[in-house]
Protein backbone atom coordinates (compact mmCIF):
# COMPACT_ATOMS: atom_id res chain seq x y z
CA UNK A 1 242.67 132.23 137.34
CA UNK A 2 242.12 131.29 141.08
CA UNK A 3 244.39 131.20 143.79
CA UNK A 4 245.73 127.80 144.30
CA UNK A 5 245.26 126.82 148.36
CA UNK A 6 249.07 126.47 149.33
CA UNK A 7 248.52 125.32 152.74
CA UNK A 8 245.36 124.64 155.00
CA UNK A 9 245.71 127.26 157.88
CA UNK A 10 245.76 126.13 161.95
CA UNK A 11 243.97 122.49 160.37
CA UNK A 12 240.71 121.45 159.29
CA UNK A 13 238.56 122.54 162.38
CA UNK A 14 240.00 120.28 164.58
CA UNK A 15 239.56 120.83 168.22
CA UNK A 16 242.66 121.58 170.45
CA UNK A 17 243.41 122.33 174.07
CA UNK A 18 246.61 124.39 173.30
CA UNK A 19 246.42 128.04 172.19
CA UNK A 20 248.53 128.74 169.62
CA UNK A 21 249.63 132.50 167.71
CA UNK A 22 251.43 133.51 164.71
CA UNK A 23 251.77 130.07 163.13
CA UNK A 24 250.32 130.87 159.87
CA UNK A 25 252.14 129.03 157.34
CA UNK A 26 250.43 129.76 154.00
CA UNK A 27 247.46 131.39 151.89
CA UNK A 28 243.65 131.41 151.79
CA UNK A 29 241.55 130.99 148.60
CA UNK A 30 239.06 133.26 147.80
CA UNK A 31 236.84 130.57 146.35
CA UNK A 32 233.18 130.13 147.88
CA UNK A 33 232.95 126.38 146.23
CA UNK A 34 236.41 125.26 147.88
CA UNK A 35 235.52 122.71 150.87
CA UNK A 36 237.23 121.56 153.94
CA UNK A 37 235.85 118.64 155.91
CA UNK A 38 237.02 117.89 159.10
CA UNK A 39 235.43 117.75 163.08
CA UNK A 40 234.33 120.39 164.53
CA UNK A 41 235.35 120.38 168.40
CA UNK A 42 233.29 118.55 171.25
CA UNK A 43 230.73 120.08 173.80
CA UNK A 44 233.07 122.22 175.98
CA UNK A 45 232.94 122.26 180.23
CA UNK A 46 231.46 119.00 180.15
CA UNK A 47 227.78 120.27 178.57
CA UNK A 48 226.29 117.72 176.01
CA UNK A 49 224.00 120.27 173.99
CA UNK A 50 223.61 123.64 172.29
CA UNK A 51 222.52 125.46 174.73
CA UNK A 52 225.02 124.63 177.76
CA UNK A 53 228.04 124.71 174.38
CA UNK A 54 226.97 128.77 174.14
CA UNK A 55 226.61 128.95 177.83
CA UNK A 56 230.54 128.14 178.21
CA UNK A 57 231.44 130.07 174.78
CA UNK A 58 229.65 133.95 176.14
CA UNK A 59 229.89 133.56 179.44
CA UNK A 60 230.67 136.85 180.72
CA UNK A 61 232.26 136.10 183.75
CA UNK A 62 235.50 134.75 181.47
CA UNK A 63 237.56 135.91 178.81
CA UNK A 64 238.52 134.34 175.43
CA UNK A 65 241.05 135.73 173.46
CA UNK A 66 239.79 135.78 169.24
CA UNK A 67 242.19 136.22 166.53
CA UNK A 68 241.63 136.38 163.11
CA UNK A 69 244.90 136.02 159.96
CA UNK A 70 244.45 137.53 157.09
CA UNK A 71 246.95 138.20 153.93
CA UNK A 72 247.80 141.41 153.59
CA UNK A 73 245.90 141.60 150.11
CA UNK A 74 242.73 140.16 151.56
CA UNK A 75 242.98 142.94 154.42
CA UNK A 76 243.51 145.65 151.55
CA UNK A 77 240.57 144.13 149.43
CA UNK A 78 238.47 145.21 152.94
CA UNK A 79 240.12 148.84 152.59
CA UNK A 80 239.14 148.88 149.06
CA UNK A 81 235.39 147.84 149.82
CA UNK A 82 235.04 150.27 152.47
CA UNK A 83 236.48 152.96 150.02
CA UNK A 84 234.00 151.87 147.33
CA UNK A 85 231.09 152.06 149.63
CA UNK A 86 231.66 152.54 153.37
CA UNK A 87 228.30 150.80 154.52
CA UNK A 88 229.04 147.59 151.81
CA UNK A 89 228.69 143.92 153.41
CA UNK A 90 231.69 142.26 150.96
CA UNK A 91 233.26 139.52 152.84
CA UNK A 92 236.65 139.36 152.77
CA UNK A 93 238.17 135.48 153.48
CA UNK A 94 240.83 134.65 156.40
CA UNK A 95 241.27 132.40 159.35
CA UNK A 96 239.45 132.44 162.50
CA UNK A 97 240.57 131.06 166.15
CA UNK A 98 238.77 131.40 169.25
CA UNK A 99 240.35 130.13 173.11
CA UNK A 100 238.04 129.92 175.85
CA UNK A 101 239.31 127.99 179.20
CA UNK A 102 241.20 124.92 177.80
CA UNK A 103 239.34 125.70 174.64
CA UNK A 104 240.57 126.83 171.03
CA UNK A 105 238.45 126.27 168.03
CA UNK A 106 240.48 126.88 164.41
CA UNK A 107 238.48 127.53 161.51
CA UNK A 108 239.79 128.13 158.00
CA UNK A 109 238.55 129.99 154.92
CA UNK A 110 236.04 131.88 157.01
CA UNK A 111 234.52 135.19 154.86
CA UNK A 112 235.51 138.59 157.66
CA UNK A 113 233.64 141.80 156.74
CA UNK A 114 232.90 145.27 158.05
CA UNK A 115 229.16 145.92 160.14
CA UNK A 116 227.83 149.09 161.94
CA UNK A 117 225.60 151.44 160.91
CA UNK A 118 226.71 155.10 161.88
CA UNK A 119 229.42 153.52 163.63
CA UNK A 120 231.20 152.22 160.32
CA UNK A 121 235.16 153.83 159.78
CA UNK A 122 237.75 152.66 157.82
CA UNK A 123 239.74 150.09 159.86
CA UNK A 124 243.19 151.42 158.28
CA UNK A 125 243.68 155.18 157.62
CA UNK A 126 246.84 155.05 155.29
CA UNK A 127 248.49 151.41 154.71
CA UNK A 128 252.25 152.60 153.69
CA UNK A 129 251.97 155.82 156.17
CA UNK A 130 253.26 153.81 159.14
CA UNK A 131 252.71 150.82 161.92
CA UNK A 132 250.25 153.28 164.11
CA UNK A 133 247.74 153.56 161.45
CA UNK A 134 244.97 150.90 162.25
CA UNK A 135 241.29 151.88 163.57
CA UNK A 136 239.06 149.68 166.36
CA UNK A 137 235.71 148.53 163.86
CA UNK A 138 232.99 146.27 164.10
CA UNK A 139 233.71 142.87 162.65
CA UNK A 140 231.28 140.59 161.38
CA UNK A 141 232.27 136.58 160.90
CA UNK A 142 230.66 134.48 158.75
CA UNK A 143 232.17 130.45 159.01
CA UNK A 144 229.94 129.33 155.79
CA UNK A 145 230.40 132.48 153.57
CA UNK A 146 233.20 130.56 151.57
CA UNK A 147 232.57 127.17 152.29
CA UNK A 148 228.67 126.91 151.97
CA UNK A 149 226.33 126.10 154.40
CA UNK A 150 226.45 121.86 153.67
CA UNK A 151 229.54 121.77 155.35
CA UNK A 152 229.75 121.63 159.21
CA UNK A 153 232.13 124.51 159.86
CA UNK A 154 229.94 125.53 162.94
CA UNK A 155 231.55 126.87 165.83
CA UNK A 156 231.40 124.29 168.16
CA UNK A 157 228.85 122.71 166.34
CA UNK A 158 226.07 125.31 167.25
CA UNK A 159 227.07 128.82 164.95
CA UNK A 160 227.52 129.40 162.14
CA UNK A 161 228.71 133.56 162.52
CA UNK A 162 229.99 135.64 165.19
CA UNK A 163 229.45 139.37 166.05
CA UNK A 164 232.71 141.44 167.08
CA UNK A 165 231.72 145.15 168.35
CA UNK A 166 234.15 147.78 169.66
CA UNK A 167 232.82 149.81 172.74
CA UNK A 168 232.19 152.40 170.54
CA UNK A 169 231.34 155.52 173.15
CA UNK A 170 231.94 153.40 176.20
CA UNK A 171 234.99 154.13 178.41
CA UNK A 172 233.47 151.86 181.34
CA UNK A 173 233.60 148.72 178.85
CA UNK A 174 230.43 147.33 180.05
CA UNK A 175 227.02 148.96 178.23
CA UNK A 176 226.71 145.58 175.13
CA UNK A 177 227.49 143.31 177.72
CA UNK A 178 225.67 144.27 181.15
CA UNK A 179 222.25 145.13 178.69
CA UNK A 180 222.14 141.62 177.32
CA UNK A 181 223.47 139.66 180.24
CA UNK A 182 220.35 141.23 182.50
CA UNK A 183 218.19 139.68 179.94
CA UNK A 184 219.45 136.56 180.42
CA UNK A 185 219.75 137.09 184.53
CA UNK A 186 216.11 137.94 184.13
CA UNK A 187 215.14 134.65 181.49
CA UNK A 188 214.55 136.55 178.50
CA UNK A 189 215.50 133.53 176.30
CA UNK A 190 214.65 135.45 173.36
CA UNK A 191 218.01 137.99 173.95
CA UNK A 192 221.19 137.16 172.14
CA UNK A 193 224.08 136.47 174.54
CA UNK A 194 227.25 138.03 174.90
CA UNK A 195 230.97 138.07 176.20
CA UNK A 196 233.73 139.77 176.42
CA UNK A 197 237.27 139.03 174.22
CA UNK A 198 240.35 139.90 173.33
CA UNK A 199 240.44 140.73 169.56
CA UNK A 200 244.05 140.30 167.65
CA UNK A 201 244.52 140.51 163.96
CA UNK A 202 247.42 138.81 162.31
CA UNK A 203 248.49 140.55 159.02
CA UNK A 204 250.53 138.21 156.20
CA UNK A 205 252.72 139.71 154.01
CA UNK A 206 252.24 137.43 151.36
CA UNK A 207 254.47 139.51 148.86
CA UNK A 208 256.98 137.80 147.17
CA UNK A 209 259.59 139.99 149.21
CA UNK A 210 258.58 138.82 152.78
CA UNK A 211 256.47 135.92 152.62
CA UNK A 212 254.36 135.07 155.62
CA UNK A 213 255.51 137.77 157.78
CA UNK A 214 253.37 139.05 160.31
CA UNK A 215 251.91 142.05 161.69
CA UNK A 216 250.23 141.76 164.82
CA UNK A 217 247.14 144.63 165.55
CA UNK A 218 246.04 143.97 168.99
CA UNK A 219 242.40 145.76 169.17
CA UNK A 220 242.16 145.27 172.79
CA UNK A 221 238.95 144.50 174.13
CA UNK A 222 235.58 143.64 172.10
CA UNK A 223 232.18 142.03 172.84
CA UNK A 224 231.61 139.39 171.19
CA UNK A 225 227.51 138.70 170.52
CA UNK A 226 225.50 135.67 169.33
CA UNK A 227 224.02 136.43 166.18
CA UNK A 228 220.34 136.16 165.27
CA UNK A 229 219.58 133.92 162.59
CA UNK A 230 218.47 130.17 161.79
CA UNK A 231 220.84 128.88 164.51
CA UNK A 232 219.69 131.27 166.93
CA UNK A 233 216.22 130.30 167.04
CA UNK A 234 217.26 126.23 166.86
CA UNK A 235 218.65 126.64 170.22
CA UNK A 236 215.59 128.31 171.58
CA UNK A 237 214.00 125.26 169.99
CA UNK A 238 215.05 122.00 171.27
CA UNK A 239 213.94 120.73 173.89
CA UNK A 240 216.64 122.29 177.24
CA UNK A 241 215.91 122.03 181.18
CA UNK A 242 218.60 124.08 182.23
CA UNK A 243 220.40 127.05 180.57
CA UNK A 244 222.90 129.64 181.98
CA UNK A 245 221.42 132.33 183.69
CA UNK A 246 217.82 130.54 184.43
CA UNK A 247 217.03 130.79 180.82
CA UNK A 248 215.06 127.76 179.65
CA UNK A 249 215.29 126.79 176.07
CA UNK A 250 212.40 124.79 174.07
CA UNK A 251 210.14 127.61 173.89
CA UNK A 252 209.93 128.17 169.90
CA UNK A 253 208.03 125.05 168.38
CA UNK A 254 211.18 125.11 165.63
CA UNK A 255 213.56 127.34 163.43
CA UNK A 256 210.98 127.23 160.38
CA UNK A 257 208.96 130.52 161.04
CA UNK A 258 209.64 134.08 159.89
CA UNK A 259 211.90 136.06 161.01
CA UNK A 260 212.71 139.78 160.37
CA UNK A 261 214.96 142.16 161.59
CA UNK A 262 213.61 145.56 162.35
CA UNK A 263 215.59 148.84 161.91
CA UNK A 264 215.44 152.75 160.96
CA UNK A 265 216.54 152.37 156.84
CA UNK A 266 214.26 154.16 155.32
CA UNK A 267 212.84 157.70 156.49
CA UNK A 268 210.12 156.25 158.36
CA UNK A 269 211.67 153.42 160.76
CA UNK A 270 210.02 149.88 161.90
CA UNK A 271 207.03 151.44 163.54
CA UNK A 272 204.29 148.66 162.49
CA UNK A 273 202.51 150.79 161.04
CA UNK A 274 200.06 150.38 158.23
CA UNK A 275 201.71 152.15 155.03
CA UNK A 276 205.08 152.55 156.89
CA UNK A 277 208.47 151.55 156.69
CA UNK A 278 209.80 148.79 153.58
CA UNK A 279 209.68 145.69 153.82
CA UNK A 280 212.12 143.94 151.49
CA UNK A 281 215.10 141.32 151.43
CA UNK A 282 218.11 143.66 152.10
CA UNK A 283 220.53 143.92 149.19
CA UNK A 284 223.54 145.37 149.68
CA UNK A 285 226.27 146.37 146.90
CA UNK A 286 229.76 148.27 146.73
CA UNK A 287 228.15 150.48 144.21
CA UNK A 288 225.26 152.03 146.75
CA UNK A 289 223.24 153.28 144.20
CA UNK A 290 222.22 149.95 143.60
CA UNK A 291 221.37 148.35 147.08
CA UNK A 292 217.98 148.10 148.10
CA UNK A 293 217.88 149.31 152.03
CA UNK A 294 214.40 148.00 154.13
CA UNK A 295 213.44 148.69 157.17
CA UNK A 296 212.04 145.43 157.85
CA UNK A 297 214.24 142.98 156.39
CA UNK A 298 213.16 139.14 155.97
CA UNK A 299 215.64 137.10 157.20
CA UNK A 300 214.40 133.41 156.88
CA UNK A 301 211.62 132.15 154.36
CA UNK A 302 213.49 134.63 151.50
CA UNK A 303 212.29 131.96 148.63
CA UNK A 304 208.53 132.30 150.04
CA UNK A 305 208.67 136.08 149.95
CA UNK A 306 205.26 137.34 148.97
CA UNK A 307 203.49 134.84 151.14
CA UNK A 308 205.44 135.68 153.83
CA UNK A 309 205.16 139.49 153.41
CA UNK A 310 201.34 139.22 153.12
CA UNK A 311 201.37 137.63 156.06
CA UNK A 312 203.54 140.35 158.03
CA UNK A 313 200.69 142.89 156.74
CA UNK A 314 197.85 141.45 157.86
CA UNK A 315 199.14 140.85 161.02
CA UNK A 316 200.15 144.74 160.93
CA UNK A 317 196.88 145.52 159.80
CA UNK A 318 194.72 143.77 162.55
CA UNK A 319 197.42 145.29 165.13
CA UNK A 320 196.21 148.67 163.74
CA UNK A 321 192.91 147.79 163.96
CA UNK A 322 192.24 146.99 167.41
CA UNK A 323 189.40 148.91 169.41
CA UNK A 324 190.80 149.96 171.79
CA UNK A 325 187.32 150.95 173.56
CA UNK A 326 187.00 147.35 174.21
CA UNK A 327 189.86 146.24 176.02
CA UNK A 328 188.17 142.32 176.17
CA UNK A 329 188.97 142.30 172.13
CA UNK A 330 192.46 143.53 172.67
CA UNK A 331 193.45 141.10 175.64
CA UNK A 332 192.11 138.11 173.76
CA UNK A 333 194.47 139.20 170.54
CA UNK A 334 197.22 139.89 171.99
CA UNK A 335 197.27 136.22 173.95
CA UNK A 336 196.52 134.32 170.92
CA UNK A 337 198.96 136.12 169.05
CA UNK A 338 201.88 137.06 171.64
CA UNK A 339 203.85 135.21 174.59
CA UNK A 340 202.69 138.41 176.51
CA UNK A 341 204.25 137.81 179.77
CA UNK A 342 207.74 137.28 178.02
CA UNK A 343 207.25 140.78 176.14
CA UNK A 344 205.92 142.39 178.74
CA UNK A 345 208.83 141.45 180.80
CA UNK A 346 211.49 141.99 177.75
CA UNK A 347 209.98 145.79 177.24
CA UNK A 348 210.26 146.11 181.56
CA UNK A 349 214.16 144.87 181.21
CA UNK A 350 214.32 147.03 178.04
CA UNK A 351 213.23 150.11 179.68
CA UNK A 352 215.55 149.49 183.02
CA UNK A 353 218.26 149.75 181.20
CA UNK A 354 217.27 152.80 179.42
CA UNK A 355 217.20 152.05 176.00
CA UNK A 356 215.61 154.86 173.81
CA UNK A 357 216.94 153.53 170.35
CA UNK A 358 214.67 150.62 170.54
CA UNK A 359 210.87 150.88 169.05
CA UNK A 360 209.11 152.48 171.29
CA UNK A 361 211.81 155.83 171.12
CA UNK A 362 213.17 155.50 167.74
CA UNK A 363 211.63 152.79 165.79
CA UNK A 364 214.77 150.82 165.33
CA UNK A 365 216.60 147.73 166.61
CA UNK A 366 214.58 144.69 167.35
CA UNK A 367 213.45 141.39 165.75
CA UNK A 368 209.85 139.76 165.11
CA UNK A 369 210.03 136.36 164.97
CA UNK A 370 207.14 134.69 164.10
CA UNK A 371 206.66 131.28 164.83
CA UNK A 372 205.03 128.39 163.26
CA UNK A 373 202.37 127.73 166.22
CA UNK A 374 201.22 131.27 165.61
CA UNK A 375 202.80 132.92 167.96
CA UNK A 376 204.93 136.35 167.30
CA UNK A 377 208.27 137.07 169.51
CA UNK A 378 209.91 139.91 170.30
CA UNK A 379 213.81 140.24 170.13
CA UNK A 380 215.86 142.68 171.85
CA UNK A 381 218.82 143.81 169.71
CA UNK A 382 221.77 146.24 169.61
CA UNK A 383 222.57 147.29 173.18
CA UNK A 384 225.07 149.65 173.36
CA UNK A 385 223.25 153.29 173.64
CA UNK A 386 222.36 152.43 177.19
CA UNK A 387 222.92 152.92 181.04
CA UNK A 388 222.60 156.74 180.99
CA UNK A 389 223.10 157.08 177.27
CA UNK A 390 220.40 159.57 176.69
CA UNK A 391 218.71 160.74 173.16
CA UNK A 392 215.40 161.59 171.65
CA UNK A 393 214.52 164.12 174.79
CA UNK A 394 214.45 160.77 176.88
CA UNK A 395 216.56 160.97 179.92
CA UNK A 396 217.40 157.14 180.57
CA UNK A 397 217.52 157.72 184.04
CA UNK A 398 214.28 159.78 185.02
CA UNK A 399 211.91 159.65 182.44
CA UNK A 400 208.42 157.68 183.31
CA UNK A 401 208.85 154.31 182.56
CA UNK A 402 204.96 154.80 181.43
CA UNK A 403 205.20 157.03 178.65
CA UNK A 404 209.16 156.16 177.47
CA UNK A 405 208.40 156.38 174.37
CA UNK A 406 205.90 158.19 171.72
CA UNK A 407 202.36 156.94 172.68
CA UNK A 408 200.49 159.42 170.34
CA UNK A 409 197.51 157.31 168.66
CA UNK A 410 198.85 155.52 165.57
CA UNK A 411 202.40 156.32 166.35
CA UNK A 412 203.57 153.14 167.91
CA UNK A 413 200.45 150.89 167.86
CA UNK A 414 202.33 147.53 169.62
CA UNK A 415 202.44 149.51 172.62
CA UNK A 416 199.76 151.73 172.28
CA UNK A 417 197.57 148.85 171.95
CA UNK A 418 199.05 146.43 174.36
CA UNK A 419 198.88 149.07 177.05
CA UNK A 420 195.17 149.66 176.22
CA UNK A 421 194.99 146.57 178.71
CA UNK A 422 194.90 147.41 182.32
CA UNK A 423 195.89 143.81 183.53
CA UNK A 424 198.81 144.36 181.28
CA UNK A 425 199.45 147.24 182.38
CA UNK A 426 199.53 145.69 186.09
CA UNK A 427 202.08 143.07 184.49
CA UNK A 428 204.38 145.49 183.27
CA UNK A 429 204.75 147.88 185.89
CA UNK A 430 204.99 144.79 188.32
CA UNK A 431 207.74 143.51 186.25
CA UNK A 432 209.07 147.61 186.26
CA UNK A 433 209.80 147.09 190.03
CA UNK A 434 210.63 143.49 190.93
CA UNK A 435 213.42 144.01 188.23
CA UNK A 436 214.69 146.79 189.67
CA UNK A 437 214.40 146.34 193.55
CA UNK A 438 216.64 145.40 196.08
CA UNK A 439 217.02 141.45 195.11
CA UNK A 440 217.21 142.37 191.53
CA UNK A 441 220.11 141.77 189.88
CA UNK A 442 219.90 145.06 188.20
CA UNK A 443 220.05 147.05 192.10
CA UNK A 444 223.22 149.74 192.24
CA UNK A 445 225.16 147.35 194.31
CA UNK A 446 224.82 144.45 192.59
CA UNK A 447 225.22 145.92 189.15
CA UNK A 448 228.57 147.94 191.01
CA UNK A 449 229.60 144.86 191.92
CA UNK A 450 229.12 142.99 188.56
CA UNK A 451 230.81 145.75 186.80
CA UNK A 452 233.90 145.98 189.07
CA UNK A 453 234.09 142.07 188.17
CA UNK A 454 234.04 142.56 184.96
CA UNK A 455 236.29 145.49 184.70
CA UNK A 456 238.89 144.02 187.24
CA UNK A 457 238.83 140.58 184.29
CA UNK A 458 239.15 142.94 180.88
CA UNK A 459 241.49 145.81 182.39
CA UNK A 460 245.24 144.15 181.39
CA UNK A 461 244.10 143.99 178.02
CA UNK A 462 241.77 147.38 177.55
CA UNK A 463 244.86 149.04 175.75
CA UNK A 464 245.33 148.23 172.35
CA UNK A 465 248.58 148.32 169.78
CA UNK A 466 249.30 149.94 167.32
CA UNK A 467 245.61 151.74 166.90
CA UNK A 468 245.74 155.13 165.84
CA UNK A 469 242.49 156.47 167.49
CA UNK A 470 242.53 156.49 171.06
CA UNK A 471 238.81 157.33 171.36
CA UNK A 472 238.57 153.50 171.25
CA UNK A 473 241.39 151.77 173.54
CA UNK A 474 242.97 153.30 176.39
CA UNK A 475 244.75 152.30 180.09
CA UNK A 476 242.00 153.36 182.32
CA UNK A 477 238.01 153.19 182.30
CA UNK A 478 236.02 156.27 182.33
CA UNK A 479 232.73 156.64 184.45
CA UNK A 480 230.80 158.39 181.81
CA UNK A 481 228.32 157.86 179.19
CA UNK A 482 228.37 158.75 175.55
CA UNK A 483 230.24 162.33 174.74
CA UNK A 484 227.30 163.20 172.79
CA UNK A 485 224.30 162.35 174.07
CA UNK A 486 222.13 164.40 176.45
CA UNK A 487 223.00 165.39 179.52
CA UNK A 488 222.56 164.15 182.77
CA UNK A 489 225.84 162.43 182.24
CA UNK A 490 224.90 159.51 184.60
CA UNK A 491 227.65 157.53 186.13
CA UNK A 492 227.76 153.51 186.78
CA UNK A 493 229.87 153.30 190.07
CA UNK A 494 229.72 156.60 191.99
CA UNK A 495 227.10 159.10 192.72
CA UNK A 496 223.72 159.35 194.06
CA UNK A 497 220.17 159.12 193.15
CA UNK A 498 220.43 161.90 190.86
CA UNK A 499 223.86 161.73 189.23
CA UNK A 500 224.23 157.75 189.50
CA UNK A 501 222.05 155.72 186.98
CA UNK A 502 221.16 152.80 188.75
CA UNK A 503 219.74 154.75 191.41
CA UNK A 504 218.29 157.43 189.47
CA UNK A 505 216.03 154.75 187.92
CA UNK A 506 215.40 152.58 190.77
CA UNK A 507 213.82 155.91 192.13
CA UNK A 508 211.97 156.91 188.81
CA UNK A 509 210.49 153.45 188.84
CA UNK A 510 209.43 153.83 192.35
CA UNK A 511 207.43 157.01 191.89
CA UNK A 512 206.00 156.03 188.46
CA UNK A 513 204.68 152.65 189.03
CA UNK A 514 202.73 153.63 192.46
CA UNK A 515 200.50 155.74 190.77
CA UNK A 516 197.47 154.24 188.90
């Protein structure tokens, strides 16, 4: 029989100005066709759409503090998922809050779950073992996953999800967040946006012995990231003047086109190639044998499937087919089919920061979306292996901005064709070093200064409680990239142009982009 809802937790998505902790006063149902109406809270700072709502919500610049309450046999439902199948997507339901400014938004019965790829650990090592047994993880919340998407449990009344990430390999705190906010600096409308916050989880005992009481985890500090999906690309839809961060909005025609998320599942990665790669609707299950991994995974449209894969193909297949030897025929493609200047500047911005586990180096992490005027767009995603983060034989800092990633005929054909252009060419390495140059906002002392902002806002709260791995959460920042990746080990704040990355690229970019 189902649980009975005892009490409604923090009330029905009402909008307060008060922050408020530890005042849950009941359980949760685990019952995806219970509903709670209610309003969701009003533009905040004064904005009066989307666009200037999400502006406020991940702006980088200040911190909001999330917390999420959970029984104690919800939270060991998550254990047992992860210990059924480590990289399972099984929601888990709780209560969410979220205080920005003179902001708090409560939302109840929202489904919680696990997300990472390599990154994925158990977030508990031993419940019974002790208090100092809980591990920093990537969170994933979904508002609608119990309450179904008719109801208007948006956040704010513009998302329907949020993405929580640890700085997994980051003791400087800044990789997720400085990669997408220089999109944004730079107008890349198309990149998600992201913040930081404090992440707490409240743990109910909701044994008969100790009802209600709770265990506070505080995970210290997180980034919080827009997610991309069908609310992602409405905001990019309507019809904005201003955003944050001179990022205009109205640029999709609407949120009806395809949309598929590109990453390395399979043994042969996203590399839109002919042949390549599965395309699919991911399925994922706690018993693995049965999920059905893609590497191209179709996100919107899932009902039109085979119409909307066919279409995918051919457009993979006349990528492919090109002639190169007539550079005319490729121009002419590529600006009926592509907002070129906007890619050409993403891949520039991409390419600054030194990503090498994007398509280009690995095949992985990005979106297509393609849009019902015809159009494709590209979509940076998952920022975190960046800023001197090296892999792949690509040193992030010195490698020719050029040739950053396999250009071997066949290999990666979006930019082996695109560069086939030479005006595009021009456009890129144009973008290369106005991004990069003294006024940019990417230039060592303006991204030193940014970070020492940033760092100066998050550092009372870096050091979590009652976390058992320290590799996550600790009292001081560390000027180094990942342990593991290849050396040089760049740093952010100190050095010069060979040991500091900002520099180190600013000077790569130099010599690479005056040669013809």
């Amino acid at each position: 029989m189902k649980k009975i809802v005892l009490y409604i937790f923090l009330g029905l998505l009402i909008f307060s100005c008060n922050t408020t902790k530890n005042n849950f006063t009941g359980e949760v149902i685990r019952n995806p066709k219970y509903k709670v109406t209610g309003d969701v809270a009003p533009f905040p700072g004064g904005g009066d759409n989307r666009s200037a709502n999400l502006d406020y919500i991940f702006n980088p610049e200040t911190l909001g503090v999330t917390t999420l309450t959970i029984t104690r046999s919800e939270w060991n439902i998550l254990l047992d998922y992860y210990d059924q199948n480590s990289r399972n997507e099984s929601y888990i339901i709780g209560n969410y809050e979220y205080t920005k400014g003179d902001y708090t938004w409560n939302i109840d019965s929202v489904g919680i779950r696990l997300r990472g790829n390599t990154s994925r650990r158990r977030p508990q090592i031993d419940f019974g073992s002790g208090n100092d047994d809980y591990v920093p993880v990537h969170f994933k919340v979904d508002y609608e996953e119990w309450r179904g998407q008719d109801e208007d449990c948006k956040l704010a009344g513009c998302m329907n999800g949020v993405i929580l990430k640890r700085f997994k390999d980051d003791p400087t705190y800044v990789r997720e967040i400085y990669g997408y906010n220089l999109f944004r600096r730079n107008g890349i409308w198309t990149s998600p946006r992201a913040c930081y916050t404090r992440l707490l989880v409240n743990i109910v005992d909701d044994s008969s012995a100790e009802k209600n009481a709770v265990e506070t985890v505080n995970f210290g500090i997180y980034a919080m990231i827009e997610e991309i999906n069908k609310q992602f690309l409405k905001e990019r839809s309507e019809d904005l003047s201003v955003n944050q961060d001179n990022c205009s909005g109205g640029l999709f025609s609407n949120n009806k086109g395809d949309l598929w998320k590109c990453t390395w599942q399979t043994r042969d990665g996203a590399a839109l190639v002919p042949g390549k790669g599965v395309m699919g609707i991911e399925e994922i299950y706690l018993n693995e044998s049965k999920s059905k991994r893609v590497d191209y995974d179709l996100k919107t449209n899932k009902d039109n499937f085979s119409e909307v894969r066919e279409k995918f193909t051919d457009w993979i297949d006349e990528l492919n087919n090109l002639d190169e030897s007539n550079p005319d025929e490729v121009k002419s493609w590529f600006l009926k089919n592509m907002d070129v200047d906007l890619f050409l500047k993403t891949y520039a911005v991409n390419v600054i920061l030194g990503m090498w586990d994007d398509y280009w180096g690995n095949k992985n992490n990005y979106y297509l979306y393609f849009d019902t005027n015809g159009k494709m767009y590209f979509i940076p995603y998952d920022y975190d292996n960046i800023l001197g983060v090296s892999s792949l034989g690509i040193d992030g800092g010195t490698q020719n901005p050029l040739n950053w990633g396999d250009l071997e005929k066949g290999s990666r054909p979006l930019m082996q064709k695109i560069f086939s252009v030479p005006e595009f060419v021009e456009i890129y390495k144009s973008y290369l070093v106005e991004l990069s140059g003294p006024e940019s906002h990417f230039y060592v002392t303006n991204s030193k200064e940014r970070i020492n902002r940033w760092q100066k806002m998050i550092k009372p709260y870096i050091l979590g409680s009652k976390l058992s791995d320290s590799r996550d959460t600790s009292k001081y920042f560390i000027d180094e990239p990942a342990s593991w990746g290849q050396t040089p080990f760049y740093k952010l704040l100190e050095g010069d142009e060979t040991t500091n990355f900002f520099e180190a690229k600013t000077k790569a970019i130099g010599i690479y982009s005056s040669h013809d």
